[in-house]
Protein backbone atom coordinates (compact mmCIF):
# COMPACT_ATOMS: atom_id res chain seq x y z
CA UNK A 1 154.98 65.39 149.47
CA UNK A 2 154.88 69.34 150.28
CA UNK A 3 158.51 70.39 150.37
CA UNK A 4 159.45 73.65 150.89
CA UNK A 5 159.13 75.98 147.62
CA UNK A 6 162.35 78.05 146.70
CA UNK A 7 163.46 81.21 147.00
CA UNK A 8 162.19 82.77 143.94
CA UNK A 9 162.19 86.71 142.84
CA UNK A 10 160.14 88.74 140.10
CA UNK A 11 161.41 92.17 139.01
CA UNK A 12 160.30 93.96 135.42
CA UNK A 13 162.11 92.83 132.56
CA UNK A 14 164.96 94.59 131.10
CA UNK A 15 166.25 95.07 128.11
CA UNK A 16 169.10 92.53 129.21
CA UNK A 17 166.74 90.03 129.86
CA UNK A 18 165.70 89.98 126.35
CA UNK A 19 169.20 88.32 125.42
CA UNK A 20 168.74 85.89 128.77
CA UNK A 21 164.94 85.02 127.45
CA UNK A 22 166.44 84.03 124.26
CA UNK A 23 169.25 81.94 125.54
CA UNK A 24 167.46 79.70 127.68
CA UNK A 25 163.97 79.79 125.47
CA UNK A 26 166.13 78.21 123.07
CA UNK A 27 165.34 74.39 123.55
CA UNK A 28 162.79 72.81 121.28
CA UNK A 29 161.40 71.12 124.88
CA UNK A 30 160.64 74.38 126.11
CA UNK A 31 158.97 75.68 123.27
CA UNK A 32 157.37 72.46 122.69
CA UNK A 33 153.79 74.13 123.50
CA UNK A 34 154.75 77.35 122.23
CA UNK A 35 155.09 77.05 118.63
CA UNK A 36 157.52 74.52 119.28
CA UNK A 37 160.84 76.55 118.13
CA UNK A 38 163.12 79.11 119.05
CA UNK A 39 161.97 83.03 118.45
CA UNK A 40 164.44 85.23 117.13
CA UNK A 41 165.88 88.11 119.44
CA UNK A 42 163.95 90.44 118.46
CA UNK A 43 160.55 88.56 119.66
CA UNK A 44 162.07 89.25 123.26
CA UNK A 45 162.95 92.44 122.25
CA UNK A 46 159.93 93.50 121.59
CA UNK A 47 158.05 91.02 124.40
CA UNK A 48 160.07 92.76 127.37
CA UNK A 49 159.28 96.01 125.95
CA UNK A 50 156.21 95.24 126.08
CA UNK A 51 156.23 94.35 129.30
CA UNK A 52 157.31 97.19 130.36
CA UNK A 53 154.40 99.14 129.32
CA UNK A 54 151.98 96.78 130.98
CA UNK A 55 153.32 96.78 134.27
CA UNK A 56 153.67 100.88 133.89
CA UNK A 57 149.84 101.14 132.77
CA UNK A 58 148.38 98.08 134.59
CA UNK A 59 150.70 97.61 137.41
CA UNK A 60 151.48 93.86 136.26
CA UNK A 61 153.29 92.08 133.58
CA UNK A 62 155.37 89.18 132.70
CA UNK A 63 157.90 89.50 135.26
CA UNK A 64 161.33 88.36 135.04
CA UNK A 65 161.94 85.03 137.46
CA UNK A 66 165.56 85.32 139.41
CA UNK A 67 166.57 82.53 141.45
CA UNK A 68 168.27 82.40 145.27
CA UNK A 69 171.49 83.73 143.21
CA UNK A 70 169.79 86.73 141.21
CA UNK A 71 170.32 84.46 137.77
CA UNK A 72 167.39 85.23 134.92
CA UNK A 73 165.30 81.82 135.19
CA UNK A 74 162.46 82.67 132.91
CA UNK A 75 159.24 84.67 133.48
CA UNK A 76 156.01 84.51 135.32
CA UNK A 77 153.39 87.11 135.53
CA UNK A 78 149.86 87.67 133.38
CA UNK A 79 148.81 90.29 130.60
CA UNK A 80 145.26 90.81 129.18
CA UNK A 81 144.55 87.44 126.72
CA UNK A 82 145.96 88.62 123.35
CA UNK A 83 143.73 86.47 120.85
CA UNK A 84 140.91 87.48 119.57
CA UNK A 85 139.71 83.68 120.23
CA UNK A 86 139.15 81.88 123.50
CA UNK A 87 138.56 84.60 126.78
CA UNK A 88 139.32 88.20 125.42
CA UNK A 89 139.30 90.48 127.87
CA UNK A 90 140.70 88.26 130.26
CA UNK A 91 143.46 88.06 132.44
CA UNK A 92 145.78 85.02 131.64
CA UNK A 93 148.64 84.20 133.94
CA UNK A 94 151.72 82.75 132.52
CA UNK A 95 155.07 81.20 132.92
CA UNK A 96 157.59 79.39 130.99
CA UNK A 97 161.34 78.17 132.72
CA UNK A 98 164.46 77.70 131.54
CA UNK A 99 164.36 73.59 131.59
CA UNK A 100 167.36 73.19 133.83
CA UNK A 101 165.06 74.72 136.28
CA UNK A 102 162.31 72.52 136.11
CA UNK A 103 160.67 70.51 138.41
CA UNK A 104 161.98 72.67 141.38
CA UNK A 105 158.89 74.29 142.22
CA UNK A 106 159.71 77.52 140.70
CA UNK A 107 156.78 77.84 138.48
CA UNK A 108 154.68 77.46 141.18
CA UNK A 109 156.16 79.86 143.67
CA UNK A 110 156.70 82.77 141.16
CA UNK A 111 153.20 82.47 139.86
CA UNK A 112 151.66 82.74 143.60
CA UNK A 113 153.67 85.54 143.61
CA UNK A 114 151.87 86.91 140.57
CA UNK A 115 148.62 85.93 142.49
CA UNK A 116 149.49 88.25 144.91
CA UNK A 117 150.30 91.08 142.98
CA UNK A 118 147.35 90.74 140.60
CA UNK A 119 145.25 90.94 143.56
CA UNK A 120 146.49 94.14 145.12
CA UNK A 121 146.54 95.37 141.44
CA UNK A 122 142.13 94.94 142.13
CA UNK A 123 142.32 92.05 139.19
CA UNK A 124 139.24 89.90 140.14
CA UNK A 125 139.97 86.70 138.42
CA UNK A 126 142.63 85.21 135.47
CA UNK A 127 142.49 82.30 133.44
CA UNK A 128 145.66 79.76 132.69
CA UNK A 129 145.39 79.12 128.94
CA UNK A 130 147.13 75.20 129.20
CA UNK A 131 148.19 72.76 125.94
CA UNK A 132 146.40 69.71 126.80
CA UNK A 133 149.92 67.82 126.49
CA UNK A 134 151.51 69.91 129.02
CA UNK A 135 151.15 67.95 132.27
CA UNK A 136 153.84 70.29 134.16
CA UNK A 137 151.30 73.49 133.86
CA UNK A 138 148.75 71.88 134.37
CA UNK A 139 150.01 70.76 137.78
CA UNK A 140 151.08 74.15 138.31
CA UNK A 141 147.16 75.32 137.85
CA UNK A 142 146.21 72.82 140.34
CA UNK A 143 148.74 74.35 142.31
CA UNK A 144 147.52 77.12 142.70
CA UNK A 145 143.88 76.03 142.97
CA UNK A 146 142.87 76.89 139.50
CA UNK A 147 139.52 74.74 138.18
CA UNK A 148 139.50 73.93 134.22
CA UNK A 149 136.02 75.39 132.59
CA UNK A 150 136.31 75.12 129.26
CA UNK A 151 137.88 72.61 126.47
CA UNK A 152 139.14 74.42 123.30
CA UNK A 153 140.44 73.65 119.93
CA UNK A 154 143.39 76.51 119.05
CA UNK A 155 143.05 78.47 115.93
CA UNK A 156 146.24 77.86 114.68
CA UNK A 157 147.01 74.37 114.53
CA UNK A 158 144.27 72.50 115.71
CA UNK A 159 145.27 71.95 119.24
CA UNK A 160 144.04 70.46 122.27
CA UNK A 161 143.70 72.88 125.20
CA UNK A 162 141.93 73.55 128.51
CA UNK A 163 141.18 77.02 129.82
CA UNK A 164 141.66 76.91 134.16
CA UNK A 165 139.95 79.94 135.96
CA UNK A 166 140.75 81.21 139.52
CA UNK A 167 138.58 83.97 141.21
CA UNK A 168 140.88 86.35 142.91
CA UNK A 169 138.12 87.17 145.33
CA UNK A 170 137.71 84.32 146.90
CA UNK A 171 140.53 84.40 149.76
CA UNK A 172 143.70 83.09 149.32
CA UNK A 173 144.88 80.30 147.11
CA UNK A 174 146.66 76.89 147.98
């Protein structure tokens, strides 16, 4: 079924939207493949900050997600792959949702969004770094017409993963 995806919009994070991360990051089933508990406010803090920077230097970042009625959602965007394991120097595209927003199709319209942007930022390709357990980004990748090329064990406790790759070059995606 291809319904219609919904009105989604990406600005760059503020420091309010530290305080909004926070509040809807904190449900252990949205951090389940993310450490798998709630960050303090000051990991936002710092992570919107952050943000910032990248999308001043680099032109892209991990964008803030607003829905139809301008409320924070969750974020969507990529940064450079910040492990030292796995594909450094990479691009990895990201989101993560609020989970009363789930299964909407927000994910995927914010992160073809991203696509977009990455694009006319001259980025030639970005990898999806995906839990193995988490069937709804994995769906997203597929989405979005991403192809898994590589299997991975994590670092930092021992999990199951798959590394998805889309060229940026090659026309437009799905």
């Amino acid at each position: 079924m291809n319904r219609p995806l919904p009105v989604v919009r990406l600005r760059v994070p503020t420091d309010e939207d530290a305080v909004a991360w926070h509040r809807i990051f904190d449900d252990p089933e949205v951090m389940e493949f993310h450490g798998g508990k709630s960050a303090e406010l000051s990991v936002y803090e710092e992570l919107t900050a952050r943000q910032r920077r990248h999308d001043a230097e680099r032109g892209f970042c991990f964008w803030t997600m607003l829905d139809e009625d301008d409320r924070v959602i969750g974020f969507t965007g990529a940064q450079p792959w910040p492990g030292e394991w796995g594909p450094v120097g990479e691009i990895e595209i990201g989101w993560r949702l609020g989970r009363a927003h789930w299964g909407r199709g927000y994910a995927t319209a914010a992160a073809r969004m991203t696509l977009e942007r990455l694009r006319a930022a001259g980025v030639p390709s970005v990898v999806a770094m995906v839990d193995a357990r988490n069937k709804r980004s994995t769906a997203v990748t597929r989405r979005l017409g991403m192809r898994l090329v590589e299997t991975f064990v994590t670092p930092v406790g021992q999990r199951k993963g798959h590394c998805y790759r889309l060229d940026l070059r090659e026309g437009d995606t799905p």
